[in-house]
PDB file of N, CA and C in Angstrom:
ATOM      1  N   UNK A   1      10.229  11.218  -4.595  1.00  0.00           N
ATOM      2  CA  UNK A   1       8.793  11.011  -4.646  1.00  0.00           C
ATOM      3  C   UNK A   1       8.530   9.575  -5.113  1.00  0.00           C
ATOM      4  N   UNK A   2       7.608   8.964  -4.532  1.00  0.00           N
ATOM      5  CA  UNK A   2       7.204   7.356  -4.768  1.00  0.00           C
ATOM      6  C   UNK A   2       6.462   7.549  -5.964  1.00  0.00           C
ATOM      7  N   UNK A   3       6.746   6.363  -6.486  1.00  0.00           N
ATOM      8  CA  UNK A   3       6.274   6.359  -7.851  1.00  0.00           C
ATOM      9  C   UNK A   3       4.405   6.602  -7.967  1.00  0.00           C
ATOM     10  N   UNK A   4       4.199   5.758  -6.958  1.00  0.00           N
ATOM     11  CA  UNK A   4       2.333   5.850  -6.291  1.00  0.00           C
ATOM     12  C   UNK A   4       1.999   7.590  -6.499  1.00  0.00           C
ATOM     13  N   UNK A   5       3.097   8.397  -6.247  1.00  0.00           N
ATOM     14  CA  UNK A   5       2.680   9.635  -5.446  1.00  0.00           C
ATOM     15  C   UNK A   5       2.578  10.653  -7.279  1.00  0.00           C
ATOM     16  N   UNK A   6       3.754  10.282  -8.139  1.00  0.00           N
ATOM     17  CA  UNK A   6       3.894  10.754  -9.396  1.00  0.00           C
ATOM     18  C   UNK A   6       2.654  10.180 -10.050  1.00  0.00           C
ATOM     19  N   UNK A   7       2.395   9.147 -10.329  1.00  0.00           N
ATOM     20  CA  UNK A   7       1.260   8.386 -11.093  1.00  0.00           C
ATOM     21  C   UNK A   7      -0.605   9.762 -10.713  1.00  0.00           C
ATOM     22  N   UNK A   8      -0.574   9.471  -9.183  1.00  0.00           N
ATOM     23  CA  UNK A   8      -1.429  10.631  -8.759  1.00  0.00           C
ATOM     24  C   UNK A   8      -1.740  11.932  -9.115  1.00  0.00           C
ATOM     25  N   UNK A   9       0.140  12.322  -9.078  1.00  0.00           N
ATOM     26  CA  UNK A   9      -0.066  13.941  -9.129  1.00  0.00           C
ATOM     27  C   UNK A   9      -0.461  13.865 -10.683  1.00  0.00           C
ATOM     28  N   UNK A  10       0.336  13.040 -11.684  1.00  0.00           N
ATOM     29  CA  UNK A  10      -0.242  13.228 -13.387  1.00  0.00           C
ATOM     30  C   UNK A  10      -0.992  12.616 -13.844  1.00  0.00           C
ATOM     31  N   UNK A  11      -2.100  12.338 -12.990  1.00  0.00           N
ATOM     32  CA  UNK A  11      -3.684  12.219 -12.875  1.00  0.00           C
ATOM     33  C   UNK A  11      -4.472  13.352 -12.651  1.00  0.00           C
ATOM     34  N   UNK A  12      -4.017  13.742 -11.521  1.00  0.00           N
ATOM     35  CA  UNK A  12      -4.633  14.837 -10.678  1.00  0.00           C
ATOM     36  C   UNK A  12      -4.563  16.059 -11.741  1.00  0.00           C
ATOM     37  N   UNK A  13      -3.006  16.239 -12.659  1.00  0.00           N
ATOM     38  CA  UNK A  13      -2.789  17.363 -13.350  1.00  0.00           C
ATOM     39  C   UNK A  13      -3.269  16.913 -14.673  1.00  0.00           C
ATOM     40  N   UNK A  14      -3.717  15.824 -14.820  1.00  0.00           N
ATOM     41  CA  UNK A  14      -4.349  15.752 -16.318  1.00  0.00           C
ATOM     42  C   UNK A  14      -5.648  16.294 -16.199  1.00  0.00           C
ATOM     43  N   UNK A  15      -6.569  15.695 -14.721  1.00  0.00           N
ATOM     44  CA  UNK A  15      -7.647  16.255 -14.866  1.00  0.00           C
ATOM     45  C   UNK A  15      -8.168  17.392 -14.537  1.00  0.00           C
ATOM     46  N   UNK A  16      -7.303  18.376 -13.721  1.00  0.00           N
ATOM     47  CA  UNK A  16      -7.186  19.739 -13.923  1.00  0.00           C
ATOM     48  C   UNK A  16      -7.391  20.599 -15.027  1.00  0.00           C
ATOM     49  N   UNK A  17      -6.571  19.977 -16.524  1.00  0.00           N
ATOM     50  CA  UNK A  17      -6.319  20.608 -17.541  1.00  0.00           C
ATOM     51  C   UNK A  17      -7.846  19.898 -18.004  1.00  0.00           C
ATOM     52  N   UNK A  18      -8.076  19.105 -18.052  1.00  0.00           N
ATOM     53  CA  UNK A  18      -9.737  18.891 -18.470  1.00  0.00           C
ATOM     54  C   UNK A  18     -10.968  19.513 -18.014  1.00  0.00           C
ATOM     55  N   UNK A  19     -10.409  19.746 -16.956  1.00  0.00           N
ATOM     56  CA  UNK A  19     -11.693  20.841 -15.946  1.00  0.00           C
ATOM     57  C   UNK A  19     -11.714  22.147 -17.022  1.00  0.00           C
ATOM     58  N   UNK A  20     -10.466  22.576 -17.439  1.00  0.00           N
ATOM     59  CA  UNK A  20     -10.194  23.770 -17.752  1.00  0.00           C
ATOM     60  C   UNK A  20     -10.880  23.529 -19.826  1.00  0.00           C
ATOM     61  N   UNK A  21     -10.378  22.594 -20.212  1.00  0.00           N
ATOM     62  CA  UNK A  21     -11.270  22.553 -21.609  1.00  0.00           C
ATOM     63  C   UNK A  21     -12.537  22.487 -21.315  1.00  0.00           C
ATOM     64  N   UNK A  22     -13.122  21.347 -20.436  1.00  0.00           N
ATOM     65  CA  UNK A  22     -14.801  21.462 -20.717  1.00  0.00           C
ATOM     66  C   UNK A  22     -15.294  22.953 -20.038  1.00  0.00           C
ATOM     67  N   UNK A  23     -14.309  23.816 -18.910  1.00  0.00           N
ATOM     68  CA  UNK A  23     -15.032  25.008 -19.021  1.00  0.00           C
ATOM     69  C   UNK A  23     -14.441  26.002 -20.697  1.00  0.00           C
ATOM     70  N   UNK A  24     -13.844  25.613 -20.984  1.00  0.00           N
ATOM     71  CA  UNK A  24     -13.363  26.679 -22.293  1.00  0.00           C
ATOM     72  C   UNK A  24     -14.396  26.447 -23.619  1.00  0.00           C
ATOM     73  N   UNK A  25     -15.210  24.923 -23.189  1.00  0.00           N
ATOM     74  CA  UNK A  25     -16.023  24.356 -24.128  1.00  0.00           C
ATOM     75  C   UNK A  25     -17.220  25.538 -23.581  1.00  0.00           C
ATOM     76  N   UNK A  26     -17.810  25.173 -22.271  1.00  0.00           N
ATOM     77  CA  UNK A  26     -18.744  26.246 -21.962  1.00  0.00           C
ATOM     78  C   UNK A  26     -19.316  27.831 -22.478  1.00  0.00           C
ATOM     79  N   UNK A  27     -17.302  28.053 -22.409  1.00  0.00           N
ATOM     80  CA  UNK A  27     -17.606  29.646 -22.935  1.00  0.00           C
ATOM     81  C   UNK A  27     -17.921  29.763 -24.398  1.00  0.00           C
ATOM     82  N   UNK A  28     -17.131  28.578 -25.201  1.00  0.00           N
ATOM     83  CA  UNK A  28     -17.333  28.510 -26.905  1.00  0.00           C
ATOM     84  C   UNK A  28     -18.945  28.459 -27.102  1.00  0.00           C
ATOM     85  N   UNK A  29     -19.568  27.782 -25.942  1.00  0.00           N
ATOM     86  CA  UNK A  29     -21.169  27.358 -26.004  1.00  0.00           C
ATOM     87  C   UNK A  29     -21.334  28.835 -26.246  1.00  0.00           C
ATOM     88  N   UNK A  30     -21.422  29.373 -25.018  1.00  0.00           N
ATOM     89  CA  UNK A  30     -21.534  30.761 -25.051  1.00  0.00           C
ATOM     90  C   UNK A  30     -22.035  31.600 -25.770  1.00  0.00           C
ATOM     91  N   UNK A  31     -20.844  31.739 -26.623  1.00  0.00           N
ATOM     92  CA  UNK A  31     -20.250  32.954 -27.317  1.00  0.00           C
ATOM     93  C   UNK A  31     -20.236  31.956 -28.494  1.00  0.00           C
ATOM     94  N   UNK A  32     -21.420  31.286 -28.730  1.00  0.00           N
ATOM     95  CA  UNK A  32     -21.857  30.799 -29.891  1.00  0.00           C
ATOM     96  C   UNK A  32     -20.431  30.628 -31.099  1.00  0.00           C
ATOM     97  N   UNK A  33     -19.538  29.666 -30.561  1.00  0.00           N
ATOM     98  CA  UNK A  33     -18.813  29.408 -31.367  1.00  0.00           C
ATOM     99  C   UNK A  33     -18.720  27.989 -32.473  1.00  0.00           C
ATOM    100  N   UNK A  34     -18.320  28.199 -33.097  1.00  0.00           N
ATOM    101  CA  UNK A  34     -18.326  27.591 -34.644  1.00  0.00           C
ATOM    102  C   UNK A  34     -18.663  25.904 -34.082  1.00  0.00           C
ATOM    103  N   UNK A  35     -19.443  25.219 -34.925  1.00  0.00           N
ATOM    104  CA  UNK A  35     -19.840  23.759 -34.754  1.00  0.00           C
ATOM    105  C   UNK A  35     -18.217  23.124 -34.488  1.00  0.00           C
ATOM    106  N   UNK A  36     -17.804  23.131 -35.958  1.00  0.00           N
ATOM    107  CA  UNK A  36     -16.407  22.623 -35.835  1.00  0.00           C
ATOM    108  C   UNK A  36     -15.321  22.654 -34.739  1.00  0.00           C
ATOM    109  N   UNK A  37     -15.513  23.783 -34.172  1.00  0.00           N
ATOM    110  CA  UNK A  37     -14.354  24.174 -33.482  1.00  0.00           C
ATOM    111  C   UNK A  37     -14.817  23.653 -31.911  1.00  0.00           C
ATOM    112  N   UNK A  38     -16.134  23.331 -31.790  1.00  0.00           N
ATOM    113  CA  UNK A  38     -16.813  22.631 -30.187  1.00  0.00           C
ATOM    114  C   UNK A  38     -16.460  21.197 -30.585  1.00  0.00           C
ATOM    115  N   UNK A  39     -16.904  20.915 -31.678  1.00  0.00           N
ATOM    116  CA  UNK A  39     -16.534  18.909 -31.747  1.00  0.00           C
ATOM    117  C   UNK A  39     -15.245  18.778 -31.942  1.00  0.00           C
ATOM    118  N   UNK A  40     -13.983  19.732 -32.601  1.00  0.00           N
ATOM    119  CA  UNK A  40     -12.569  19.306 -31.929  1.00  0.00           C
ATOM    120  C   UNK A  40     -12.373  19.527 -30.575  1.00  0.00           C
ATOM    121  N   UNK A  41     -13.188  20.585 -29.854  1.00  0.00           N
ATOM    122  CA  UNK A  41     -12.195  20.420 -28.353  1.00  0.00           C
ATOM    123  C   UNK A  41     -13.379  19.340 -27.389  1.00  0.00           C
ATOM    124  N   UNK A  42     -14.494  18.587 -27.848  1.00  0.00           N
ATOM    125  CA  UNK A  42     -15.332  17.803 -27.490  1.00  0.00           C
ATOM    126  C   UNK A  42     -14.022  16.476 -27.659  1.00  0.00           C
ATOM    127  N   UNK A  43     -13.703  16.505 -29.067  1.00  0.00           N
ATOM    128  CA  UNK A  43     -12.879  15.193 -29.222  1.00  0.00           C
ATOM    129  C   UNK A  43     -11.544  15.124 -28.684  1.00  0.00           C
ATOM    130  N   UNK A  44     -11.211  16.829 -27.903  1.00  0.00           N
ATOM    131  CA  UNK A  44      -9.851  16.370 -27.261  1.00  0.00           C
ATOM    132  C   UNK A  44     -10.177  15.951 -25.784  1.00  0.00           C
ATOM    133  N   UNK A  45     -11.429  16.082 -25.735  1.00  0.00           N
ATOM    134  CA  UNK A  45     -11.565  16.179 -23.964  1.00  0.00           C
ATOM    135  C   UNK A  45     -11.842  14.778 -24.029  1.00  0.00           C
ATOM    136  N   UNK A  46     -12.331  14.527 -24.596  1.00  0.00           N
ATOM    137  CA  UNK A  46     -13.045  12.559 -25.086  1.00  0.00           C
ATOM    138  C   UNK A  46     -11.096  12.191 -25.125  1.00  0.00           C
ATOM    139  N   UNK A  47     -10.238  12.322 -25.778  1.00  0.00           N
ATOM    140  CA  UNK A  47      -9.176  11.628 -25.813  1.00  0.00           C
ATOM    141  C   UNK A  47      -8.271  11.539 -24.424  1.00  0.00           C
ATOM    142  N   UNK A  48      -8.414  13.277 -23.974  1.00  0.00           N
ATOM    143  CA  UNK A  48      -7.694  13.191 -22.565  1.00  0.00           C
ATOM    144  C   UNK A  48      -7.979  12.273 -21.578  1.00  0.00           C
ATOM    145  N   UNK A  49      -9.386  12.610 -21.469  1.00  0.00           N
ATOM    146  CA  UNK A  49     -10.420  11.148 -20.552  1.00  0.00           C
ATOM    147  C   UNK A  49     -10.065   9.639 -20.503  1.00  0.00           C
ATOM    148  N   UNK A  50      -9.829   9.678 -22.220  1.00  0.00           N
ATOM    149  CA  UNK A  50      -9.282   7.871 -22.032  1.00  0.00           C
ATOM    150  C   UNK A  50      -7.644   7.934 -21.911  1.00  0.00           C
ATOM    151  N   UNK A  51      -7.330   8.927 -22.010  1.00  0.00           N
ATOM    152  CA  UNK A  51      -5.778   9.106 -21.778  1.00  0.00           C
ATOM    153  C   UNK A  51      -5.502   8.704 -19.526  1.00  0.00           C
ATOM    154  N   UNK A  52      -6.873   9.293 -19.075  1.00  0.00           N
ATOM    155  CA  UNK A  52      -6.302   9.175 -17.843  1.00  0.00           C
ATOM    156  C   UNK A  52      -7.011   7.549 -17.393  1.00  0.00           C
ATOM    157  N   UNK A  53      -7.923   7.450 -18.257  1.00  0.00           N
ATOM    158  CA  UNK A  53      -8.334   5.975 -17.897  1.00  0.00           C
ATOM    159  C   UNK A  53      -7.312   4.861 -18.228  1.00  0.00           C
ATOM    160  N   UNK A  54      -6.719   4.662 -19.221  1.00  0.00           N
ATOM    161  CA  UNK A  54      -5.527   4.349 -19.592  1.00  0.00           C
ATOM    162  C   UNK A  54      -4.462   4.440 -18.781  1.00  0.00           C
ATOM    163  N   UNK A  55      -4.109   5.481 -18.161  1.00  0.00           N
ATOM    164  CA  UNK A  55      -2.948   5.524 -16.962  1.00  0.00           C
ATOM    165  C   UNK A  55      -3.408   5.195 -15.534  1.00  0.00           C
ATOM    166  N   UNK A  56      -4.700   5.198 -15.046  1.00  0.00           N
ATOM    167  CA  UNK A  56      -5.014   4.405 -14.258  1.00  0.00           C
ATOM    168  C   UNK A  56      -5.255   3.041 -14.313  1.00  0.00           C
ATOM    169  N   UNK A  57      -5.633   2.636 -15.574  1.00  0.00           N
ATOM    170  CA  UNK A  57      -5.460   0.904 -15.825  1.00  0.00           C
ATOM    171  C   UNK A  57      -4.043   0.385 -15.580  1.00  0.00           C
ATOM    172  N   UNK A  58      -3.214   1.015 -16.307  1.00  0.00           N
ATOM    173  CA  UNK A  58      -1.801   0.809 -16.219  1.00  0.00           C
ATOM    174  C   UNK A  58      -1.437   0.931 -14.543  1.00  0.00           C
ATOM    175  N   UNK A  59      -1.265   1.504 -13.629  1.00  0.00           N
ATOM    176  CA  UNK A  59      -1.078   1.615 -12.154  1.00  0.00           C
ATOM    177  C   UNK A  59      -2.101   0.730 -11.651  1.00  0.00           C
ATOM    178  N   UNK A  60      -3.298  -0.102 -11.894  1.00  0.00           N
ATOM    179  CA  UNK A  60      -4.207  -0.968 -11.678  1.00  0.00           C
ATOM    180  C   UNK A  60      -2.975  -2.167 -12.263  1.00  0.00           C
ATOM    181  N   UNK A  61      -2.748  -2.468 -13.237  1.00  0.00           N
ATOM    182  CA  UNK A  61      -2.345  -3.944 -14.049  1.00  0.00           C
ATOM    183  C   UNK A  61      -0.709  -4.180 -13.541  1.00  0.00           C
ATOM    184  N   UNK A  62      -0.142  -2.822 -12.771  1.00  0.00           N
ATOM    185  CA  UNK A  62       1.454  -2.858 -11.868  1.00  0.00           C
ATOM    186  C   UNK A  62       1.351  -3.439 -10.896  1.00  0.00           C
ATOM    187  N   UNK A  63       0.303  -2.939 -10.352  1.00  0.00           N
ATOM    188  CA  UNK A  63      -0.168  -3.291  -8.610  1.00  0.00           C
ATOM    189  C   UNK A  63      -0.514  -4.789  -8.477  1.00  0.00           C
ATOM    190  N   UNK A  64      -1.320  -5.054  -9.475  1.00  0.00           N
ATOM    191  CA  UNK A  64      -1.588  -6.787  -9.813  1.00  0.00           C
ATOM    192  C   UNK A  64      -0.682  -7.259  -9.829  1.00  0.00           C
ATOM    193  N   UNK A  65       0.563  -6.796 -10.628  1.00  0.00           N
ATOM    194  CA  UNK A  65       1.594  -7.951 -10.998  1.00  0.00           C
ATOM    195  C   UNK A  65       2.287  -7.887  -9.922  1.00  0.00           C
ATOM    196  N   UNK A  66       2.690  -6.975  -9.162  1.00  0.00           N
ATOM    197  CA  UNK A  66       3.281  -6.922  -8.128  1.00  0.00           C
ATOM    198  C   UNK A  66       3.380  -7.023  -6.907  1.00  0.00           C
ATOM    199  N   UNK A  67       1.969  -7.340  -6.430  1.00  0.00           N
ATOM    200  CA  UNK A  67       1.453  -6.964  -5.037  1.00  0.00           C
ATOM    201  C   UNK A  67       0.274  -8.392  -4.914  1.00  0.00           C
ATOM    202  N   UNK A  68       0.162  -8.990  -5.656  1.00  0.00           N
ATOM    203  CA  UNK A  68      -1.020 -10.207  -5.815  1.00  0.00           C
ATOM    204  C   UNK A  68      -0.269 -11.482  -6.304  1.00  0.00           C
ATOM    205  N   UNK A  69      -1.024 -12.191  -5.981  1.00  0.00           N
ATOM    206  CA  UNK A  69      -0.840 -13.850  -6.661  1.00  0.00           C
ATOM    207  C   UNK A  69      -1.087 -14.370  -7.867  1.00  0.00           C
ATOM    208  N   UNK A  70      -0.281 -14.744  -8.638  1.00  0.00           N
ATOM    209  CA  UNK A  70      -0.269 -15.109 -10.190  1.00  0.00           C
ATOM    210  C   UNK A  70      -2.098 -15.367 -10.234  1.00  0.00           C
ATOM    211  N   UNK A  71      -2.853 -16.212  -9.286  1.00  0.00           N
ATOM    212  CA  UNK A  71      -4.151 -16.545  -9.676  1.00  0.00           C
ATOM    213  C   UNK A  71      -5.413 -14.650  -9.536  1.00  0.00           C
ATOM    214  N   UNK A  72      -4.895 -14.110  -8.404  1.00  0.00           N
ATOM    215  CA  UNK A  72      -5.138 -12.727  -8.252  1.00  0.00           C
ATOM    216  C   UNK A  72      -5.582 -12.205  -8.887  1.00  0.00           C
ATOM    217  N   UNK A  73      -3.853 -11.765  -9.537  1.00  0.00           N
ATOM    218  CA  UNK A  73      -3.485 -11.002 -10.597  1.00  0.00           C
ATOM    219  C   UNK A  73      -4.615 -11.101 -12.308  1.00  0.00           C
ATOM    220  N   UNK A  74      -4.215 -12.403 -12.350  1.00  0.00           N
ATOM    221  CA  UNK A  74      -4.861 -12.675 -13.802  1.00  0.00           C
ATOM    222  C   UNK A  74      -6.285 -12.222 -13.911  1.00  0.00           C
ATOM    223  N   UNK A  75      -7.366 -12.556 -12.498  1.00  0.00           N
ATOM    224  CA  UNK A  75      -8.824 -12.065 -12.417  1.00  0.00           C
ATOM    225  C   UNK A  75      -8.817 -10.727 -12.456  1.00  0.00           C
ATOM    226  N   UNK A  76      -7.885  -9.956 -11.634  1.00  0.00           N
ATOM    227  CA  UNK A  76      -8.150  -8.806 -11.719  1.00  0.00           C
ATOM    228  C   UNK A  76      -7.472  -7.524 -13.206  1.00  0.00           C
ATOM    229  N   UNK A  77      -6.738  -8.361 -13.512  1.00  0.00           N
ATOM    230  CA  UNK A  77      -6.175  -8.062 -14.882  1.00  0.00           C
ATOM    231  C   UNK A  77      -7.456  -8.499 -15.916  1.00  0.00           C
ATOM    232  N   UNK A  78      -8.123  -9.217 -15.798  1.00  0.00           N
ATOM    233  CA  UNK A  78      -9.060  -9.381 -16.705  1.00  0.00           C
ATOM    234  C   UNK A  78     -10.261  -9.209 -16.511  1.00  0.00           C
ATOM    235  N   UNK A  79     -10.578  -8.687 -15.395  1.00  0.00           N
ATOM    236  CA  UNK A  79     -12.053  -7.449 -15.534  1.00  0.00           C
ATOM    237  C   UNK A  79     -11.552  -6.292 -15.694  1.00  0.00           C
ATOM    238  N   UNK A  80      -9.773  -5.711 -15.217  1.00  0.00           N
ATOM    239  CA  UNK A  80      -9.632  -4.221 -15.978  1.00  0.00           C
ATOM    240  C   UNK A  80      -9.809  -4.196 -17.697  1.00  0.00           C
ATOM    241  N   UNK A  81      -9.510  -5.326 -18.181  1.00  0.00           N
ATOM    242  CA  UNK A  81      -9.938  -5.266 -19.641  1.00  0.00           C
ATOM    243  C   UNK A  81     -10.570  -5.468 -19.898  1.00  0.00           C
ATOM    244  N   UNK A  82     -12.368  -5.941 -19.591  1.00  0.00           N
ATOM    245  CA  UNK A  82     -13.127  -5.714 -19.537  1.00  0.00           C
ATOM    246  C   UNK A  82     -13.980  -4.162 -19.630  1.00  0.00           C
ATOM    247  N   UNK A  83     -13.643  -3.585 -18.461  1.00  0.00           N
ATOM    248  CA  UNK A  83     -13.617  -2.194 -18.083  1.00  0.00           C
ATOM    249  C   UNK A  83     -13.004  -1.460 -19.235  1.00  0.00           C
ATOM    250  N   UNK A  84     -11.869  -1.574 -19.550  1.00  0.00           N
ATOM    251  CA  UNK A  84     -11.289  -0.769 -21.171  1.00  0.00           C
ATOM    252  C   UNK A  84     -12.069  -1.172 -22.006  1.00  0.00           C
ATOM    253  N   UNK A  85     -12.767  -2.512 -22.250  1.00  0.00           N
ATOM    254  CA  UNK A  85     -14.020  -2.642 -23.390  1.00  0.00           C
ATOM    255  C   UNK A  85     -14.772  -1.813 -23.672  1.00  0.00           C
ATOM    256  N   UNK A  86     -15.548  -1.668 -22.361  1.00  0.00           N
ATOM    257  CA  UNK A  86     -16.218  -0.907 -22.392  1.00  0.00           C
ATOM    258  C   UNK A  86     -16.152   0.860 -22.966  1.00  0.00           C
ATOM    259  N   UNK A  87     -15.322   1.058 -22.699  1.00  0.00           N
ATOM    260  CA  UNK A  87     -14.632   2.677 -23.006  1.00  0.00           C
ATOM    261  C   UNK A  87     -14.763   2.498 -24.464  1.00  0.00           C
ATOM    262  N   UNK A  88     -13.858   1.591 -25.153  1.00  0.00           N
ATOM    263  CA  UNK A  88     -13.226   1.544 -26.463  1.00  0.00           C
ATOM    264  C   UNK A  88     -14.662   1.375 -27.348  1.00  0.00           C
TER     265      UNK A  88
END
């Protein structure tokens, strides 16, 4: 499997498992569950999120170095950190 194709699928399977907390958040809504226990799985879904933004920057800042021109590279390496500003 190409590395392009792995990077995807554990994207694809991170945000699967996030589909599945913000619905598990839903049901806690629900079934009126405890403050505490919605703002930890609020703050894991907030971490997973920048977890996959993070691994798509990273496959963004490979592709630059590898596939572009030192002058390219550097512009587009430095509006993705820009873009992570923003997040952080």
């Amino acid at each position: 499997m190409a590395e392009e194709e792995v990077n995807e699928t554990d994207i694809t399977n991170r945000l699967r498992r996030i589909e599945g907390q913000i619905r598990g958040l839903s049901r806690m809504l629900e079934e009126k569950g405890s403050c505490e226990a919605l703002i930890i799985q609020v703050l894991a879904v907030r971490a997973a999120i920048d977890r996959v933004a993070s691994e798509i920057l990273k496959h963004h800042v490979d592709q630059c170095l590898n596939e572009m021109s030192p002058a390219e590279a550097k512009s587009a390496i430095s509006r993705a950190v820009q873009l992570m500003n923003k997040i952080i």
